[in-house]
Protein backbone atom coordinates (compact mmCIF):
# COMPACT_ATOMS: atom_id res chain seq x y z
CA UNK A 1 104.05 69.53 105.01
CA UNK A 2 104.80 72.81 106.69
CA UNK A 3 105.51 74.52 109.97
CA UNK A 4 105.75 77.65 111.78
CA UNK A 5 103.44 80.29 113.41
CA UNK A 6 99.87 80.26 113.82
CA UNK A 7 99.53 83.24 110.74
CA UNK A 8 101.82 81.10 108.28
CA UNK A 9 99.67 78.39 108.47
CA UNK A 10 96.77 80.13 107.95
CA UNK A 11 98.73 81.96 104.52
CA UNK A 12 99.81 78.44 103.55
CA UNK A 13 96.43 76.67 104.13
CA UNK A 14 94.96 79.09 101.80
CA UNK A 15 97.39 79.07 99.35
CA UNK A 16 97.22 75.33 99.27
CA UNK A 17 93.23 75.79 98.52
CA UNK A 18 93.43 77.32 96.01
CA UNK A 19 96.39 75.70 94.14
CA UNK A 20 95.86 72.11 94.80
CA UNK A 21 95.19 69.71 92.07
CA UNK A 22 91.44 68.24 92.22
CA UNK A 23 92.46 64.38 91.84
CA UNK A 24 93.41 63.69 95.26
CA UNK A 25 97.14 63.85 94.82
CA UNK A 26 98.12 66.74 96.89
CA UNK A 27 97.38 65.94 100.83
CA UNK A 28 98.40 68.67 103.56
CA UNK A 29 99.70 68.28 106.95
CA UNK A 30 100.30 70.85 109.31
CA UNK A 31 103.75 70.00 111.59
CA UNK A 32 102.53 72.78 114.41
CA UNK A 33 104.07 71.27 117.84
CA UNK A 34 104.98 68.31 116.45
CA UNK A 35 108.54 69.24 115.59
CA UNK A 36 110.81 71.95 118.00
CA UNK A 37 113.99 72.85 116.45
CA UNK A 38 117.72 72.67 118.09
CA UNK A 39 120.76 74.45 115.75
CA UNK A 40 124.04 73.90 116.04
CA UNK A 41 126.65 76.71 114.50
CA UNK A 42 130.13 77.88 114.57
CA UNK A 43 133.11 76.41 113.68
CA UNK A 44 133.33 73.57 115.94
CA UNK A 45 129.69 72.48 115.14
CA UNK A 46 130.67 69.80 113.36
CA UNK A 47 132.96 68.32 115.79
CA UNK A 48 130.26 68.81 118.25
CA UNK A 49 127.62 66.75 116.14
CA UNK A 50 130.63 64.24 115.38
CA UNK A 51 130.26 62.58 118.95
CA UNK A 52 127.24 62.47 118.83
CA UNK A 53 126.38 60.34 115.65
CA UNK A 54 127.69 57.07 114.04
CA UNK A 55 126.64 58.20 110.72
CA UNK A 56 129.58 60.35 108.79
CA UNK A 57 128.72 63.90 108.96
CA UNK A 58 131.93 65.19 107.12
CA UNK A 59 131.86 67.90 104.53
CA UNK A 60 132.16 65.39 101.46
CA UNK A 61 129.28 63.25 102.82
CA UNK A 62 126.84 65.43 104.12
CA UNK A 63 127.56 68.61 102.22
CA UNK A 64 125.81 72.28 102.30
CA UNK A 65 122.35 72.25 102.14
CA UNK A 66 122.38 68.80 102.50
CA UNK A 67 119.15 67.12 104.34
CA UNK A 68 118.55 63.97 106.60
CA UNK A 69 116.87 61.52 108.54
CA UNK A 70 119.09 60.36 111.40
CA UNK A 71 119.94 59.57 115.24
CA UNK A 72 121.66 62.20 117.29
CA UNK A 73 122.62 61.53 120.58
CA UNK A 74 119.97 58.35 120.16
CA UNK A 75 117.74 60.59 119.23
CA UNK A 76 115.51 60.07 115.84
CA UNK A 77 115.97 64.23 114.09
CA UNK A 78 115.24 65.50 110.87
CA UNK A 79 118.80 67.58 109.96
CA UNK A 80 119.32 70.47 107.80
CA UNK A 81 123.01 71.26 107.08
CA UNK A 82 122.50 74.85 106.83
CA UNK A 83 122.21 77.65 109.64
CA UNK A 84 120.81 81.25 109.21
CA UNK A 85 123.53 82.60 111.23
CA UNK A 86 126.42 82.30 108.13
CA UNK A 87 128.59 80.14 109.63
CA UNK A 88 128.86 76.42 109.62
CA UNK A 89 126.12 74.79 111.19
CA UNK A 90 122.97 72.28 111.37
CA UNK A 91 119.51 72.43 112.16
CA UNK A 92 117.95 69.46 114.03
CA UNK A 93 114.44 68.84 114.17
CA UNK A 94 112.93 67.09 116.57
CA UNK A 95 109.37 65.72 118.30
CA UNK A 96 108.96 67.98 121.44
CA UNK A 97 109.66 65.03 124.43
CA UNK A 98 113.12 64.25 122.83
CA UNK A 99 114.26 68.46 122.51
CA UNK A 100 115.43 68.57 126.46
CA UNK A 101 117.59 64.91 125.85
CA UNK A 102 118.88 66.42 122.81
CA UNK A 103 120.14 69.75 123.98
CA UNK A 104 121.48 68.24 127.54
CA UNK A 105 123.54 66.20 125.02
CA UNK A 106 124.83 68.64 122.86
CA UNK A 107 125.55 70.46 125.64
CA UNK A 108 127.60 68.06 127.12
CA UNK A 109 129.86 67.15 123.63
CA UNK A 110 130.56 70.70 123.39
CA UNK A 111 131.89 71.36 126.59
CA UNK A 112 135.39 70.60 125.75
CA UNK A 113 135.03 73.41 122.48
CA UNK A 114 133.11 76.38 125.21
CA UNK A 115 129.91 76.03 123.90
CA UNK A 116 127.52 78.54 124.30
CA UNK A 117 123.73 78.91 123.86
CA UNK A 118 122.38 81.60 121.54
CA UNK A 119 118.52 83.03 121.31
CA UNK A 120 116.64 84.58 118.14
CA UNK A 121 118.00 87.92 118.86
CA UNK A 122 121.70 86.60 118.72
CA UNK A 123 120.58 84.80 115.02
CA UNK A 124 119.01 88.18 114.05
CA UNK A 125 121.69 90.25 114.58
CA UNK A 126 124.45 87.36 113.12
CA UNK A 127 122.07 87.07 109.98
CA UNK A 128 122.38 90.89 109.58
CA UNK A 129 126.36 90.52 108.95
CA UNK A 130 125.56 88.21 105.89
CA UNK A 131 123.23 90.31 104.16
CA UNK A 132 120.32 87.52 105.07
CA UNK A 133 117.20 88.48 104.45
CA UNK A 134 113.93 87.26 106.54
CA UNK A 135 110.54 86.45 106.26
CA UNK A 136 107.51 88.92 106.52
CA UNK A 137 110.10 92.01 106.60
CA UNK A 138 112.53 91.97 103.28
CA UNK A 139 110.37 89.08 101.88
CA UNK A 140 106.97 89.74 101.38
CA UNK A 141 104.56 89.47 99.11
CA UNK A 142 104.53 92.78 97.79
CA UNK A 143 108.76 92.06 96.55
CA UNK A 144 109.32 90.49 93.89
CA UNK A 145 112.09 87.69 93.52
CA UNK A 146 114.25 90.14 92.07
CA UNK A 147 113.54 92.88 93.60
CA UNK A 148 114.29 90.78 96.85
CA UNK A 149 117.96 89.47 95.68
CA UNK A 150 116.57 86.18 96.02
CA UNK A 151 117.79 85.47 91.89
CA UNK A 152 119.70 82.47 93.02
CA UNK A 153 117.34 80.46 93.62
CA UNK A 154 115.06 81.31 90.90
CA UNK A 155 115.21 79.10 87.32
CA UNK A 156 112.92 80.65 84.68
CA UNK A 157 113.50 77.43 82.96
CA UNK A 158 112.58 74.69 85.07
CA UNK A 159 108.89 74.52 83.69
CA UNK A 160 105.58 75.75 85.02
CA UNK A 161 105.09 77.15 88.74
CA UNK A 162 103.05 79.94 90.24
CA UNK A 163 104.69 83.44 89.68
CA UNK A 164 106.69 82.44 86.55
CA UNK A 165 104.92 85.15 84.24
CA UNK A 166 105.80 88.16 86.65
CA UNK A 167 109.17 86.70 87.27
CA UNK A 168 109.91 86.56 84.22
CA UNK A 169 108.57 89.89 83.46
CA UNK A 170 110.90 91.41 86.26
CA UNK A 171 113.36 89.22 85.07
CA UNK A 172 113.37 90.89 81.66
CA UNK A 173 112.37 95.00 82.36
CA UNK A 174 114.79 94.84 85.47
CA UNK A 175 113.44 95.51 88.79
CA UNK A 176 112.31 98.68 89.68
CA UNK A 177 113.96 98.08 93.43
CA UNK A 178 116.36 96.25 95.17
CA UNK A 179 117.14 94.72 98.55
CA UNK A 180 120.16 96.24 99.76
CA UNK A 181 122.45 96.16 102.86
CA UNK A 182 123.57 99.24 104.85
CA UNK A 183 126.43 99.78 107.15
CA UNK A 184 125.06 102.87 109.50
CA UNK A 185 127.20 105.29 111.52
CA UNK A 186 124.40 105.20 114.45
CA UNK A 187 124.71 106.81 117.50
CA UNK A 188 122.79 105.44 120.51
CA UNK A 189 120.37 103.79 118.78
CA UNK A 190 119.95 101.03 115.64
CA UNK A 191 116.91 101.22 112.93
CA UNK A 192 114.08 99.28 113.78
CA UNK A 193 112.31 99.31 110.43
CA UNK A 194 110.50 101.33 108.46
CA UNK A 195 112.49 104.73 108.53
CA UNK A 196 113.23 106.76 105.54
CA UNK A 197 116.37 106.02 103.58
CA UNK A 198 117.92 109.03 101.76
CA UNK A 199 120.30 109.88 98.91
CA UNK A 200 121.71 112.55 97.60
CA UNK A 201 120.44 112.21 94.22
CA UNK A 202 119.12 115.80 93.38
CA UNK A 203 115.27 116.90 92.92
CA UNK A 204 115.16 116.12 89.06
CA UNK A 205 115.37 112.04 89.71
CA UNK A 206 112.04 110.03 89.39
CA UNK A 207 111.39 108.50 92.28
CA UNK A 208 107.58 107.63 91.26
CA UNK A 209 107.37 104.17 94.14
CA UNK A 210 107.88 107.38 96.78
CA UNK A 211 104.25 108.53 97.93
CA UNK A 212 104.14 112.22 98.12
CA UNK A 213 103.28 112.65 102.09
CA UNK A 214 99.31 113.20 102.80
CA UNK A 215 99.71 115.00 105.80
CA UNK A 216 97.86 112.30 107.52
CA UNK A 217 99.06 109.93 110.68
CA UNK A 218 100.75 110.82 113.63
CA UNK A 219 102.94 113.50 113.89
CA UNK A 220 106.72 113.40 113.16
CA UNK A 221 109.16 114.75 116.06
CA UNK A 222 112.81 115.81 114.97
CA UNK A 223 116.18 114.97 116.95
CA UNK A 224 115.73 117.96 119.50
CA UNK A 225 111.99 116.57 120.66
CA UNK A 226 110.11 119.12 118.23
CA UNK A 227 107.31 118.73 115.65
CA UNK A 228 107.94 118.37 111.84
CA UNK A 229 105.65 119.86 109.55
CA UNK A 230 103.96 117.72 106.99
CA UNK A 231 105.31 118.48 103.76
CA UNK A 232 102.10 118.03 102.04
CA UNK A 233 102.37 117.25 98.32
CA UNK A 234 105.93 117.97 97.96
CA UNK A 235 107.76 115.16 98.07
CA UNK A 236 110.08 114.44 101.19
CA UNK A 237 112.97 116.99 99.80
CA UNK A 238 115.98 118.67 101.90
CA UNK A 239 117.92 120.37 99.01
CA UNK A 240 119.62 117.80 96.84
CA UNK A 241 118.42 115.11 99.28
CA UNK A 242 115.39 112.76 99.03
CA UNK A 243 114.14 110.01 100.21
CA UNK A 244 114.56 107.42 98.02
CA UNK A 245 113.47 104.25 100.26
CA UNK A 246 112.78 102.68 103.84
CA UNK A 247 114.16 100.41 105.91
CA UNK A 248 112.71 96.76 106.46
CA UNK A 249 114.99 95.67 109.34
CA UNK A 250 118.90 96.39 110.77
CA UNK A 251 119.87 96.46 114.16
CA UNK A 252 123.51 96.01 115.51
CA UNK A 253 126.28 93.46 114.35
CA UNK A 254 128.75 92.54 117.34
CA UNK A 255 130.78 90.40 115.44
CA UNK A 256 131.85 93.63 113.30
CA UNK A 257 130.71 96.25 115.71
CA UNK A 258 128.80 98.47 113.40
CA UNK A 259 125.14 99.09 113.48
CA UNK A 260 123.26 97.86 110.02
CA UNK A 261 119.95 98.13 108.27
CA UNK A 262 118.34 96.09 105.33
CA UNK A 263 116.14 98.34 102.73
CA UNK A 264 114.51 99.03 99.78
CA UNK A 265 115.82 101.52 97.25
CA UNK A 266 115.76 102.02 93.56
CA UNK A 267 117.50 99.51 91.45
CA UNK A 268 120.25 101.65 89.81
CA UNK A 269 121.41 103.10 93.40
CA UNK A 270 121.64 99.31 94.64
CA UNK A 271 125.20 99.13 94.08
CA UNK A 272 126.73 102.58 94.93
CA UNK A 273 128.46 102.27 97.90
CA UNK A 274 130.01 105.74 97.57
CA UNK A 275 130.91 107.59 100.88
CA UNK A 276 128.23 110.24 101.48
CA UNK A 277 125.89 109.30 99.01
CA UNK A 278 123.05 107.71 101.93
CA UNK A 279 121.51 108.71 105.24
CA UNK A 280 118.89 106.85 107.37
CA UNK A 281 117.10 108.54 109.80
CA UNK A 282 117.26 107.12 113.02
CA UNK A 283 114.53 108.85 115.68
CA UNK A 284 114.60 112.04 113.77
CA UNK A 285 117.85 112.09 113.14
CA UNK A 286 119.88 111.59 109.92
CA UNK A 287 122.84 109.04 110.25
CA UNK A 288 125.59 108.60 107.36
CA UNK A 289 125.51 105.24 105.89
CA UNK A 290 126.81 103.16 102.71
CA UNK A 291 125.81 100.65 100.93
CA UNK A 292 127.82 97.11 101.76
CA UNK A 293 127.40 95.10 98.34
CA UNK A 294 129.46 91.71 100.06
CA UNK A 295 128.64 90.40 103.42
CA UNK A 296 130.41 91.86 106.05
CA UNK A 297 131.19 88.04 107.80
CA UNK A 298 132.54 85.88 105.36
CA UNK A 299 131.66 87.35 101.89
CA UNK A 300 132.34 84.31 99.99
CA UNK A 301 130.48 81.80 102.33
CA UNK A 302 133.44 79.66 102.89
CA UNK A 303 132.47 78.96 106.10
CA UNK A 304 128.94 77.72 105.61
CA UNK A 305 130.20 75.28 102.62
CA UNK A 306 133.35 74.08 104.69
């Protein structure tokens, strides 16, 4: 069972092909519109979903991660005690002619604690300041689990399932990159993705998962509006700076008011949060940054698990 957009399907369909087992055990069903989502976060959330349920949602009894089937508001909802934004928070999943009931009702029980509705951009930008990563930019295919930070919730152990072998084999040789978070001194303007993430790391280190440019594509404008020269064959190079990686996603977190970016760089820079060390050019422009190893909101996650 599955949900979400039209091209996940279609990547899950076809993964379920051809993995299935041939005896008939394995059925699919595709969720689509038959579920719409509500979430619930912050640090009243729980006092919000508290009038609205008979069943006891306190930390001890439905704890982190924690999943069920239950009435909210007299409404039947699938709940997921988990939020992408960081903090404490649910997810409540519901069939589409209940959604509109449901959120006039949370609404209403949350009046007394200033509740406030939030969009994707808002969750974006919150998920930023934990060091989340998402879907189809920092996890992708092409990433391994290590590579991606994602060791947590990987057991080598647990017996057979697809990808073991090359997990294992990252596992064991190391990864050759690493997701990592960045703290940006931007000026009037956050990453979008994709832009080139250097270091001053000297001419000498191997950077061989850095494509020497090909002088083909569109044409690269600096800062002041002018045309960059391809730097065919040479390596992207400025002195003892290189490029040592790009940027999958960032834009700005206004709960610590500094801009951010998510990226891949090599594995043994991951962790250097040294002042000076990074740049990420923004629209031409080169922009300090630094590595930030613990979440910026709530390192420890003692909010989520409270």
């Amino acid at each position: 069972m599955f949900w979400g957009s039209q091209q996940a399907q279609v990547y899950h369909m076809r993964w379920f092909e051809q993995h299935q087992p041939d005896d008939g055990s394995v059925s699919i069903r595709c969720f689509d519109q038959e579920f719409v989502g509500l979430s619930i976060a912050g640090p009243n959330s729980r006092k919000v979903l508290e009038k609205l349920c008979e069943e006891d949602v306190s930390a001890d009894q439905l704890k982190f991660m924690d999943y069920r089937e239950m009435d909210v508001a007299g409404v039947p909802c699938l709940l997921n005690r988990l939020t992408y934004t960081g903090d404490l928070g649910f997810e409540l999943w519901v069939a589409p002619p209940y959604q509109l009931r449901l959120y006039d009702a949370i609404k209403t029980a949350g009046e007394e604690f200033d509740i406030v509705d939030f969009g994707m951009r808002a969750l974006l930008s919150m998920r930023l300041e934990k060091n989340f990563p998402t879907w189809a930019r920092e996890l992708r295919p092409v990433y391994g689990p290590f590579e991606g930070a994602m060791e947590r919730f990987i057991n080598l152990d647990k017996g057979p399932f697809i990808g073991r072998e090359a997990a294992r084999e990252e596992f064991e040789n190391g990864p050759l990159l690493r997701r990592t978070a960045f703290i940006v001194e931007a000026d009037d303007a956050d990453v979008m993705g994709d832009e080139p993430i250097w270091a001053r790391v000297g001419e000498e280190t191997p950077l061989n998962h850095i494509d020497k440019p090909h002088g083909e594509g569109a044409i690269r404008f600096s800062a002041d509006g002018k045309a960059v020269e391809n730097q065919v064959g040479t390596g992207a190079v400025d002195g003892e700076w290189r490029v040592v990686g790009w940027v999958t996603s960032g834009g700005y977190g206004h709960y610590i008011k500094q801009s951010m970016a998510q990226g891949y760089i090599p594995n043994a820079l991951s962790t250097d949060e040294s002042e000076g060390l990074f740049e990420i050019e923004i629209l031409g422009e080169r922009r300090p940054a630094r590595i930030s190893v613990e979440a910026p909101f709530d390192p420890q996650g003692e909010s989520m698990r409270s």
